[in-house]
Protein backbone atom coordinates (compact mmCIF):
# COMPACT_ATOMS: atom_id res chain seq x y z
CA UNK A 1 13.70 -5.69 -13.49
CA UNK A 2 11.93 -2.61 -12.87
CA UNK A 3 7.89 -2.15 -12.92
CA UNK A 4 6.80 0.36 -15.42
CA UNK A 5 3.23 1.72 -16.26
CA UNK A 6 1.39 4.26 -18.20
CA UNK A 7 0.22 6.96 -16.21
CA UNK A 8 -3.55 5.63 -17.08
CA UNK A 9 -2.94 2.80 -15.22
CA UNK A 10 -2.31 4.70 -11.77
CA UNK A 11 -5.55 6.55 -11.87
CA UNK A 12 -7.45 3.09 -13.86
CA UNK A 13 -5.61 0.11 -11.49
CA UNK A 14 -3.93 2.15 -8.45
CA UNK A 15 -4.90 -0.22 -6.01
CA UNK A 16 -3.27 -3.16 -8.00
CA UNK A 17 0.30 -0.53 -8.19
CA UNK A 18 -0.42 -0.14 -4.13
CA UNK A 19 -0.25 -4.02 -3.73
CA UNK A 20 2.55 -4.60 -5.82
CA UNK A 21 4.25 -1.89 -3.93
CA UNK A 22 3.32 -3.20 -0.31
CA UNK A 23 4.17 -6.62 -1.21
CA UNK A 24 7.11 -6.55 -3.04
CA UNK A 25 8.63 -3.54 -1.18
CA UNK A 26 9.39 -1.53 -4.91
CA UNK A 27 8.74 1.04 -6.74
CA UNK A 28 6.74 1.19 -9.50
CA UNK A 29 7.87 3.86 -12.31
CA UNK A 30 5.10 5.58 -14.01
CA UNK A 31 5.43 7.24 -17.25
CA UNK A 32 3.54 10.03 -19.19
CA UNK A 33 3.61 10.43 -22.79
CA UNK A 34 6.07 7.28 -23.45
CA UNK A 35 8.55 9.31 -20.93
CA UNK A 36 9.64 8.31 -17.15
CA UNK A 37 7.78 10.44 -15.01
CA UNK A 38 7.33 9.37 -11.22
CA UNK A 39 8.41 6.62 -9.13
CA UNK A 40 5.61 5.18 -6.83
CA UNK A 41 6.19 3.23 -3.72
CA UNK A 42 4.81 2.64 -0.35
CA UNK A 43 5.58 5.10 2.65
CA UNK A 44 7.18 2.37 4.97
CA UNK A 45 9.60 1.59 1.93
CA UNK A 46 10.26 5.58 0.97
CA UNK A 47 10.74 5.98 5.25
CA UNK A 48 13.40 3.15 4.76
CA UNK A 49 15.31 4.81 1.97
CA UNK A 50 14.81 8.64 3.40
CA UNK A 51 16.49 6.81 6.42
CA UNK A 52 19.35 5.69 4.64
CA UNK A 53 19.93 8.89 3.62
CA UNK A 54 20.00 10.75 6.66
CA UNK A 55 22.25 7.67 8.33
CA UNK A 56 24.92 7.95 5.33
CA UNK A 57 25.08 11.88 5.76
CA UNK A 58 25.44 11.83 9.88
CA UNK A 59 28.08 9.34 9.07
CA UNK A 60 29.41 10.86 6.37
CA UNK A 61 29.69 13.99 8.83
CA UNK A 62 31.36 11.84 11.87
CA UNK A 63 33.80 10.85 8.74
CA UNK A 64 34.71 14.35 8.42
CA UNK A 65 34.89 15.57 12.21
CA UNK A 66 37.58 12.45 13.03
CA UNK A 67 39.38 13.46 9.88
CA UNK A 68 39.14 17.33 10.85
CA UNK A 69 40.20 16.38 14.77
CA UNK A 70 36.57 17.41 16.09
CA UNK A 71 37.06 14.96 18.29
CA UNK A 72 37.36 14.52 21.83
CA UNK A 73 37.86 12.04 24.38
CA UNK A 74 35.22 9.77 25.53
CA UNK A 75 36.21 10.24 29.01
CA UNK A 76 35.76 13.54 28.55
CA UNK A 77 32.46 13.54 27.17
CA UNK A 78 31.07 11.76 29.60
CA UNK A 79 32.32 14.10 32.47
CA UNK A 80 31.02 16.96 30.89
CA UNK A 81 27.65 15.16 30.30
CA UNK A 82 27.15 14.28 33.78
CA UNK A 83 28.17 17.75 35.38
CA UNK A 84 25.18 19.29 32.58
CA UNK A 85 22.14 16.29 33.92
């Protein structure tokens, strides 16, 4: 179930929201005026999710080059790679 606080409570008890964060490895979703408003978390667990990102679009790219035939032989590859080191 997700955390939720008042935005008071980040300025009032931000280093209790920064342990909860650390520890538990979630965000904590801050609201302003009775409204959702930010989502707080800790950098190593925002580094983990920007990473996930960037994996799923590379792969989503290798996706499209073997279904496009951007492809080429391993073989190949390597040849190449050795003649250009």
């Amino acid at each position: 179930m997700p955390v939720i606080r008042p935005s008071s409570e980040l300025r009032n008890k931000y280093n209790e929201i920064s342990d909860f964060c650390h520890k538990n490895h979630e965000p904590v979703y801050i609201t302003k005026n009775g409204k959702g408003d930010l989502a707080v978390l800790s950098i190593e667990a925002f580094e983990s999710l920007a990473g996930r990102f960037q994996l799923h679009k590379l792969l989503t790219e290798g996706l499209d080059d073997i279904k496009n035939n951007r492809v080429q032989p391993l073989d190949g590859f390597l040849d190449k790679l050795e003649k250009d080191l």
